[in-house]
N, C-alpha and C. Protein backbone atom coordinates (compact mmCIF):
# COMPACT_ATOMS: atom_id res chain seq x y z
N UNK A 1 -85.38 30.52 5.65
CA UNK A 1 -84.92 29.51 6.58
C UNK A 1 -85.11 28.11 6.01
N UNK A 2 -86.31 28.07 5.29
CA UNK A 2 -86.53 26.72 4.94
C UNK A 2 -85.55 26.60 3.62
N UNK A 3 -84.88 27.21 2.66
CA UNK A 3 -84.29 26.87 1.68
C UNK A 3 -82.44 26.17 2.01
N UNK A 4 -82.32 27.14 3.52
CA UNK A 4 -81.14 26.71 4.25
C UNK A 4 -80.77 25.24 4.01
N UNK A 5 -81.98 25.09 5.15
CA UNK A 5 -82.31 23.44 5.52
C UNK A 5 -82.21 22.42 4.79
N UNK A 6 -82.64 22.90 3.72
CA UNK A 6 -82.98 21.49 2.68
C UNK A 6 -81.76 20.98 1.72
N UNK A 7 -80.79 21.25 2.49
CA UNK A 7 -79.87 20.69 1.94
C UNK A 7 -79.31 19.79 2.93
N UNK A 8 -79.46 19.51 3.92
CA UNK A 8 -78.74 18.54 5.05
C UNK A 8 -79.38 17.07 5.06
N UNK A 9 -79.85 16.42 4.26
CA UNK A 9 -80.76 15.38 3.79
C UNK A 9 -79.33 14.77 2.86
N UNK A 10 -79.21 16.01 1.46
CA UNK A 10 -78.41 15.07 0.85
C UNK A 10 -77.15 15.30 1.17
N UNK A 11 -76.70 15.99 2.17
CA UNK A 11 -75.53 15.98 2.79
C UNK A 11 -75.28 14.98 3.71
N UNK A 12 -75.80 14.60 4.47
CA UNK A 12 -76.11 13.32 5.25
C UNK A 12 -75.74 12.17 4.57
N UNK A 13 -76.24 12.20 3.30
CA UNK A 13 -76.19 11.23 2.64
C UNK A 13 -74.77 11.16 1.70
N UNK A 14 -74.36 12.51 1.21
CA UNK A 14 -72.70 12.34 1.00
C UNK A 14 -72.17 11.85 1.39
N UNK A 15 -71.82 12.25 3.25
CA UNK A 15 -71.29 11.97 4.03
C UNK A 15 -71.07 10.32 4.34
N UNK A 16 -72.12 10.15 4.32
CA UNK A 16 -72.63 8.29 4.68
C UNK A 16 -71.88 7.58 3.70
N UNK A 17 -71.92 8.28 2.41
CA UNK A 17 -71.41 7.04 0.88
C UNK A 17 -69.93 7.28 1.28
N UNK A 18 -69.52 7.97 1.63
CA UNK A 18 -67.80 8.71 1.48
C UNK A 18 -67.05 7.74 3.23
N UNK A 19 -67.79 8.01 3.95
CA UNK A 19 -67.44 7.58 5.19
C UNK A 19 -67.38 6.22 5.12
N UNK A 20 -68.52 5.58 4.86
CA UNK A 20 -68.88 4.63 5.69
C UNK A 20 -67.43 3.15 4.73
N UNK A 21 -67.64 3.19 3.39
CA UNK A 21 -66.70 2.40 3.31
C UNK A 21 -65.46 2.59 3.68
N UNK A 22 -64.94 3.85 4.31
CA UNK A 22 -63.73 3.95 4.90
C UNK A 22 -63.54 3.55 6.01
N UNK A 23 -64.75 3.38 6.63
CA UNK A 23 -64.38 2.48 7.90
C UNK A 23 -64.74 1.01 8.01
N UNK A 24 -65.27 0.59 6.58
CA UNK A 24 -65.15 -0.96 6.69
C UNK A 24 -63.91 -1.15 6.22
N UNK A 25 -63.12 -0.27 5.15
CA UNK A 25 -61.39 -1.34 4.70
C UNK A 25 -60.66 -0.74 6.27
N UNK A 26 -60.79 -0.28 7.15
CA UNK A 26 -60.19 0.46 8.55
C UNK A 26 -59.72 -1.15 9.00
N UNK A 27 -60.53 -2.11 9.45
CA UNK A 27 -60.34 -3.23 10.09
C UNK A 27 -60.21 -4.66 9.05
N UNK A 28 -59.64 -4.35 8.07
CA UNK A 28 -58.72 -5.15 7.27
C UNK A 28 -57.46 -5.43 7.30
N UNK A 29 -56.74 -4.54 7.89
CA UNK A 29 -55.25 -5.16 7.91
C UNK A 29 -55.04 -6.30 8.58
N UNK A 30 -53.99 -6.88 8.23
CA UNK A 30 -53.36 -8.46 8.60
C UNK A 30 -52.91 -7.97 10.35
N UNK A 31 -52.48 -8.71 10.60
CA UNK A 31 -52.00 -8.92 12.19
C UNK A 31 -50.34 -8.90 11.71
N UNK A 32 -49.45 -8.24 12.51
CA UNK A 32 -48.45 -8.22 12.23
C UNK A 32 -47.14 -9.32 12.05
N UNK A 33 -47.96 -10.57 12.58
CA UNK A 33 -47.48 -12.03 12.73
C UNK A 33 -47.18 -12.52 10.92
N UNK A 34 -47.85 -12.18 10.32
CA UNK A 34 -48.87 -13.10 9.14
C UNK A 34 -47.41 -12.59 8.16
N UNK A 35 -46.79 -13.27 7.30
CA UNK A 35 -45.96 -13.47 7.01
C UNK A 35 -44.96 -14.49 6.52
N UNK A 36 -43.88 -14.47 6.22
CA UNK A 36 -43.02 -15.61 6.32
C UNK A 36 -41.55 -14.84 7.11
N UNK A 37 -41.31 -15.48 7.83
CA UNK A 37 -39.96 -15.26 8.50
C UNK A 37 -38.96 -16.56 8.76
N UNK A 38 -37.88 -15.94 8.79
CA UNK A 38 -36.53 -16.72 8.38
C UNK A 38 -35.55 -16.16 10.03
N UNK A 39 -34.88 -17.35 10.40
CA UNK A 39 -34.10 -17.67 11.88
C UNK A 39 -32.87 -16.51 11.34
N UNK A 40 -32.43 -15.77 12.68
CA UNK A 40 -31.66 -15.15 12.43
C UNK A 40 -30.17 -15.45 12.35
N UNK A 41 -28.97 -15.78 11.72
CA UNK A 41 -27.99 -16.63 11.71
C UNK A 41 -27.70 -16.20 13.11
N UNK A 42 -26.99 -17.31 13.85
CA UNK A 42 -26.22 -17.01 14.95
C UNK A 42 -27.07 -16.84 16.46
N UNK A 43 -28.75 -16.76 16.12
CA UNK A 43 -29.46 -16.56 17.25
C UNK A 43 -30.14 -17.95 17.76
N UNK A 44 -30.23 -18.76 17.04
CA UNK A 44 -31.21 -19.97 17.21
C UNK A 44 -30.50 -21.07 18.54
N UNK A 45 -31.67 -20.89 19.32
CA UNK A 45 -30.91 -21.74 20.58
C UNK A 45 -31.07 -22.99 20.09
N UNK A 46 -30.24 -24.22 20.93
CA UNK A 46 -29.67 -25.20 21.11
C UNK A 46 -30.52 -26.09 21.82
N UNK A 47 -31.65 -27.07 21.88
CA UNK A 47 -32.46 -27.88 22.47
C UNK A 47 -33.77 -28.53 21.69
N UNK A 48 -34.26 -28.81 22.25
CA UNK A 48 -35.44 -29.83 21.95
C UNK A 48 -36.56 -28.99 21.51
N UNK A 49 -37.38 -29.43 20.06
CA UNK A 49 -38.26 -28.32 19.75
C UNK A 49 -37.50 -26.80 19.66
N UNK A 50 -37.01 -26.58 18.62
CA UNK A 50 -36.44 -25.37 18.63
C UNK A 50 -35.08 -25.45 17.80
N UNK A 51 -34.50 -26.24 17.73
CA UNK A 51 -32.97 -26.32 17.63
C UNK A 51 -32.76 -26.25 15.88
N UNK A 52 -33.68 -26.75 15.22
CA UNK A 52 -33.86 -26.87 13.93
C UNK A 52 -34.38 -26.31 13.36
N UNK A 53 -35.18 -25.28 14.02
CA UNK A 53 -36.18 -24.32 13.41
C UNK A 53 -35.39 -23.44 12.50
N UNK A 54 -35.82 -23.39 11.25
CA UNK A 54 -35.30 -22.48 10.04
C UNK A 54 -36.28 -21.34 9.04
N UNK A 55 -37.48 -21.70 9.24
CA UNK A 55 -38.13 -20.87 8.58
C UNK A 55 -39.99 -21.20 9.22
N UNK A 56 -40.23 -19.96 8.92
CA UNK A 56 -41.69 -19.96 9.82
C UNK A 56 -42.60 -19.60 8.73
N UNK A 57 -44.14 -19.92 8.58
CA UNK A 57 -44.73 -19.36 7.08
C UNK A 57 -45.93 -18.82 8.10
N UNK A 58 -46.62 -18.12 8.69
CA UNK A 58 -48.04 -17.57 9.51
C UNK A 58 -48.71 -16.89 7.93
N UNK A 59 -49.86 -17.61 7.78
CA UNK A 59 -51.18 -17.36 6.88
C UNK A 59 -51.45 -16.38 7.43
N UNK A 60 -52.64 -15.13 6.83
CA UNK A 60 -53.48 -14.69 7.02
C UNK A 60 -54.56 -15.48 7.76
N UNK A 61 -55.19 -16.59 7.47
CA UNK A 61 -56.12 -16.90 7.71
C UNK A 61 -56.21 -17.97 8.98
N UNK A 62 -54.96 -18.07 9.87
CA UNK A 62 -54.84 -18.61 11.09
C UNK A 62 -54.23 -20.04 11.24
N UNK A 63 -53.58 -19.94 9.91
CA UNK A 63 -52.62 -21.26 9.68
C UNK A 63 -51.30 -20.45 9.76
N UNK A 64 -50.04 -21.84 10.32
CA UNK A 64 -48.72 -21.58 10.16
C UNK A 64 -48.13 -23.04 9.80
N UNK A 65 -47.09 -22.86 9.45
CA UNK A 65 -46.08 -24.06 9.89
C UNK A 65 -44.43 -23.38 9.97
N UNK A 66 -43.91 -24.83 10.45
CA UNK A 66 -42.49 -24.15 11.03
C UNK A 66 -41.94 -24.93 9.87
N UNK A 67 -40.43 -24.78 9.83
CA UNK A 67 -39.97 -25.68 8.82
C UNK A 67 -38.53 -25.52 9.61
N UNK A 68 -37.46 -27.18 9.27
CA UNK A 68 -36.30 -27.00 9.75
C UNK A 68 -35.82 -26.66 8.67
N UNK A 69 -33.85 -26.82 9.17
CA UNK A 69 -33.04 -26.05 8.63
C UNK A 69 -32.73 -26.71 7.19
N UNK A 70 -31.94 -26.69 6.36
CA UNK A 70 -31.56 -26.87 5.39
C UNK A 70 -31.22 -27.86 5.41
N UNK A 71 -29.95 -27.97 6.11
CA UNK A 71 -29.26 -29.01 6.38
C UNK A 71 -29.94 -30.04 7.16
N UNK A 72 -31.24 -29.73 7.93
CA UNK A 72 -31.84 -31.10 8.18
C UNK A 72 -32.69 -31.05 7.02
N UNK A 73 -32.24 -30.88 6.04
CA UNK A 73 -33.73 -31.38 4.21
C UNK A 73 -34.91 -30.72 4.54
N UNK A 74 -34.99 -29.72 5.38
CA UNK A 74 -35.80 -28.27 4.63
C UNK A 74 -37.29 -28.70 5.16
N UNK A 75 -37.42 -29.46 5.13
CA UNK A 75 -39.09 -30.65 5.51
C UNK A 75 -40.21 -29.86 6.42
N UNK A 76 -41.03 -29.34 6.38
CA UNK A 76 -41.89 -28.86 7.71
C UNK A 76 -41.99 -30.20 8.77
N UNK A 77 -41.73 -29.28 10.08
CA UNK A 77 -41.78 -30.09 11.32
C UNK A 77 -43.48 -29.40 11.76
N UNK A 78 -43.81 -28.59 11.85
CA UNK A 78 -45.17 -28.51 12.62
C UNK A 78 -46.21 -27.63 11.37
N UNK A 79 -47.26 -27.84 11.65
CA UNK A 79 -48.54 -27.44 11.58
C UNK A 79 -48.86 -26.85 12.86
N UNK A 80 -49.79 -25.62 12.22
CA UNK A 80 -50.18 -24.69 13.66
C UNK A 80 -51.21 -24.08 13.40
N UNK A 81 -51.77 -23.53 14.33
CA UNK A 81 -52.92 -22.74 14.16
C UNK A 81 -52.93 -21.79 14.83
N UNK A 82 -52.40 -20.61 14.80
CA UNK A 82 -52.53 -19.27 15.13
C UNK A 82 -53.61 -18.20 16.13
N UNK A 83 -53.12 -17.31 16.96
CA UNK A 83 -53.93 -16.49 17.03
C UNK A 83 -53.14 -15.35 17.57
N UNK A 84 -53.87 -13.78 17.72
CA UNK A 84 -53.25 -12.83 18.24
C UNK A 84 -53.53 -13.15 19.77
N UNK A 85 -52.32 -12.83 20.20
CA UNK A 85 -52.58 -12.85 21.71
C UNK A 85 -52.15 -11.72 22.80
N UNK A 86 -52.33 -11.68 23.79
CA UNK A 86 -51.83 -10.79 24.64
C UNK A 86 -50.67 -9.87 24.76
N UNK A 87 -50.19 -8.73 24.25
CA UNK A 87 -49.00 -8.85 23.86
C UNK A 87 -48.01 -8.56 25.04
N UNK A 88 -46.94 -9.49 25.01
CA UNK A 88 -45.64 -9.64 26.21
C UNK A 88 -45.06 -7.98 26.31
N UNK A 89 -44.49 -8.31 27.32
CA UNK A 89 -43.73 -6.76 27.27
C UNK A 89 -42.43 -6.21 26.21
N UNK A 90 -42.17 -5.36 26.00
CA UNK A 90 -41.51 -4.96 25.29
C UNK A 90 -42.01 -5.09 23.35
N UNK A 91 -43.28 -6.54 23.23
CA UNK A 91 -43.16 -6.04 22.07
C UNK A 91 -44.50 -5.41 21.37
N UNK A 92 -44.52 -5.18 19.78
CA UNK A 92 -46.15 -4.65 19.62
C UNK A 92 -47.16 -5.28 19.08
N UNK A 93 -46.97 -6.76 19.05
CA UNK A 93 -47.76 -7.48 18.92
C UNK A 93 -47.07 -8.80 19.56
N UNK A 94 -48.21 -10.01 19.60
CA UNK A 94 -48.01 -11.53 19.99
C UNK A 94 -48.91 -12.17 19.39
N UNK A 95 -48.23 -13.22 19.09
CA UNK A 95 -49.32 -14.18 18.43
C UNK A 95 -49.05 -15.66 18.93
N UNK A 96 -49.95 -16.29 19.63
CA UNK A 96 -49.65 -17.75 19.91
C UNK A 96 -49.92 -18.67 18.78
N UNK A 97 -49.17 -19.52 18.81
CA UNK A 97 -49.33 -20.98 18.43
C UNK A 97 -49.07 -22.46 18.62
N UNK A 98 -50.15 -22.97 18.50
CA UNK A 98 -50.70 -24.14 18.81
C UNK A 98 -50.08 -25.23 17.71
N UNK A 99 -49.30 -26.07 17.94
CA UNK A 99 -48.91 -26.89 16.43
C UNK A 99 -48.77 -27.99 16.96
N UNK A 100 -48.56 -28.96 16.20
CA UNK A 100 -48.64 -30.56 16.15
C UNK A 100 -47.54 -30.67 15.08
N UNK A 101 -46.86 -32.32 15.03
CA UNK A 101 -45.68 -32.85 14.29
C UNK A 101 -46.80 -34.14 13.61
N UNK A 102 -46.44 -34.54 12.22
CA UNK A 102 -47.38 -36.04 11.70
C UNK A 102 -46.44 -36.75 12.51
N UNK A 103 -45.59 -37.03 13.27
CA UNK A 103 -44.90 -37.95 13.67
C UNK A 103 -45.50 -37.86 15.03
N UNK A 104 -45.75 -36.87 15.48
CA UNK A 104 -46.27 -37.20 17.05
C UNK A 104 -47.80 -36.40 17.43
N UNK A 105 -49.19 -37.14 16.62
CA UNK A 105 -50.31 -36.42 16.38
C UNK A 105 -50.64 -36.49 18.10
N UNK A 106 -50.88 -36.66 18.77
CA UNK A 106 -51.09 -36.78 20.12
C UNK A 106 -50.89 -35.51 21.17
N UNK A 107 -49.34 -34.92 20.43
CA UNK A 107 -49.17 -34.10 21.36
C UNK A 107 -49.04 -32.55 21.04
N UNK A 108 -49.43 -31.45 21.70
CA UNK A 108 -49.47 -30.25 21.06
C UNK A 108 -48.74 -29.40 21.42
N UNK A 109 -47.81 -28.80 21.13
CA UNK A 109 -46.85 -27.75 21.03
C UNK A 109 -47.26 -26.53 21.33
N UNK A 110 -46.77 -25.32 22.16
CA UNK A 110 -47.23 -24.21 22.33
C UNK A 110 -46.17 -23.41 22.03
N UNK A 111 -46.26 -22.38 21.43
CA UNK A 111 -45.20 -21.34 21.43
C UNK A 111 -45.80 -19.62 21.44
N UNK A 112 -45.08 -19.02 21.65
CA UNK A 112 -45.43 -17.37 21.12
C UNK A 112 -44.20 -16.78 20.61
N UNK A 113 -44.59 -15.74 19.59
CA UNK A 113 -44.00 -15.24 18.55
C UNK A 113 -44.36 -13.87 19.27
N UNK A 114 -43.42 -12.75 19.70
CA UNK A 114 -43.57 -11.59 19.97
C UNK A 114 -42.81 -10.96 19.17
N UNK A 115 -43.17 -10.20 18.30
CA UNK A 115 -43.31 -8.95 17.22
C UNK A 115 -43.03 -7.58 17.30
N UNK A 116 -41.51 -7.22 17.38
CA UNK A 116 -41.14 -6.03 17.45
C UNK A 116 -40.61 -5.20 16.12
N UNK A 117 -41.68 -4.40 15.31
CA UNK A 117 -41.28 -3.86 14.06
C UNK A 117 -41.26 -5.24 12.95
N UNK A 118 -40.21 -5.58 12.47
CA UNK A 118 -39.65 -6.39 11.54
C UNK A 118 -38.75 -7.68 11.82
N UNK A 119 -38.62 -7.79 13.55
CA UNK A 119 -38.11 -8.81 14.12
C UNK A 119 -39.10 -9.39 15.26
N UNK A 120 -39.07 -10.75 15.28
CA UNK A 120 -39.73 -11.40 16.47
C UNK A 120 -38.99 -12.38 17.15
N UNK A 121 -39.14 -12.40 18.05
CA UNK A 121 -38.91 -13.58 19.18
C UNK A 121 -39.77 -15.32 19.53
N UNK A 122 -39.57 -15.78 18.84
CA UNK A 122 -40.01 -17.23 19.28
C UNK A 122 -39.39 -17.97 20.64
N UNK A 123 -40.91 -18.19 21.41
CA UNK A 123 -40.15 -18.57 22.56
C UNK A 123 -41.17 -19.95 23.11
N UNK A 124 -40.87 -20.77 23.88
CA UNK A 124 -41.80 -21.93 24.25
C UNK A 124 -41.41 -22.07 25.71
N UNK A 125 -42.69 -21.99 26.50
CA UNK A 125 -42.38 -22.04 28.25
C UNK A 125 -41.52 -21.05 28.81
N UNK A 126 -41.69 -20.14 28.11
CA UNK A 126 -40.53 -18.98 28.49
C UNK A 126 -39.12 -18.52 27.90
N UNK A 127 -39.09 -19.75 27.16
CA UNK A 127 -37.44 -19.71 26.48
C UNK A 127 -37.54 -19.11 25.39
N UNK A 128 -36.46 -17.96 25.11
CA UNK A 128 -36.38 -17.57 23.83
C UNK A 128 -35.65 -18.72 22.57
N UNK A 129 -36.52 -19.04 21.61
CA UNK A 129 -35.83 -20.08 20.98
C UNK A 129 -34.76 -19.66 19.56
N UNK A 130 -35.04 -18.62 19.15
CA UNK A 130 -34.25 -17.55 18.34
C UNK A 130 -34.75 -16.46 18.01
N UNK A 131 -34.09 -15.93 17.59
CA UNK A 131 -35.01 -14.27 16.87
C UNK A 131 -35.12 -14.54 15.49
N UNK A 132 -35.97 -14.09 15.16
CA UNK A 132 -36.60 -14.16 13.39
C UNK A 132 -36.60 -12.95 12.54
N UNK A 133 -36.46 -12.80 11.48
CA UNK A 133 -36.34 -11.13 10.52
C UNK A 133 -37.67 -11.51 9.44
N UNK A 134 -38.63 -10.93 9.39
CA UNK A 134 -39.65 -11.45 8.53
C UNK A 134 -38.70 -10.72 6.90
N UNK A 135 -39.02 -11.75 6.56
CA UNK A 135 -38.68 -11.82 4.86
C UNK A 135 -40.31 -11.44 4.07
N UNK A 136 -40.84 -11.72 3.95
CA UNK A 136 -42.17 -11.69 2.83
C UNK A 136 -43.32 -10.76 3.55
N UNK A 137 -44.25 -10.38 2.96
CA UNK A 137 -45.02 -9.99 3.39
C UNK A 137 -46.55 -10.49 3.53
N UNK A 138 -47.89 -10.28 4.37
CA UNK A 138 -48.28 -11.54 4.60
C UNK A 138 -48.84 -12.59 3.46
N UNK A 139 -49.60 -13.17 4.10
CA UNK A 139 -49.29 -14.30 3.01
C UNK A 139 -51.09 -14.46 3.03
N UNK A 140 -52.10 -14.57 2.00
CA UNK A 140 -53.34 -14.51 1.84
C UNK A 140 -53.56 -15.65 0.84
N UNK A 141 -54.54 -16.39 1.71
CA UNK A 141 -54.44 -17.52 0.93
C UNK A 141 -55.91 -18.75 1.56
């Protein structure tokens, strides 16, 4: 009986070396936001904050910025700061953001980005402002 036994010590201890770093890389993946995504032709609504939006960059590390279109000279309009948030209906993730313009430091911008597969929805106060197709994958930095 006792020769049984004496092996569950360094089995324990297999177990522990083999396991345990598999469940620290477990909670490494990026958030499904983190990326760069590009306006979908033909979807981008028409108004204030929104109308120029052409390309989106979300960091890994809880930075974004937006950037306009081409034809307005490509320039980033906001700085942002990210987070996962609650996710809206229909999609499988959300991520809010918080951004500011250098032209208007005072005031802060809210939007959410809801994340279905490989397309998201940018929307501010409820409005969908276009749909997005992520191009890159995330971005670590």
């Amino acid at each position: 009986m006792r020769n049984t036994l004496s092996f569950l010590p360094l089995l324990r201890g297999v177990v522990l070396l083999f396991l345990l770093p598999l469940f620290l890389l477990v909670g490494c993946s990026p958030h499904p936001a983190s990326g760069e995504w590009q306006v979908v032709a033909g979807s981008r609504m028409q108004g204030e904050h929104g109308a120029n939006f052409d390309r989106l960059l979300v960091h890994y590390n809880g930075r974004a910025e937006i950037f306009a279109a081409q034809a307005a000279g490509g320039s980033e309009l906001f700085r942002c700061f990210w987070a996962a948030a609650a996710v809206s209906s229909g999609a499988t993730a959300t991520a809010s953001l918080n951004c500011k313009q250098a032209s208007e430091p005072d005031n802060t911008y809210y939007y959410l980005l809801d994340i279905t597969a490989s397309q998201a929805a940018l929307s501010r106060d409820g409005v969908v402002l276009g749909s997005w197709q992520k191009t890159a994958t995330p971005i670590k930095d």
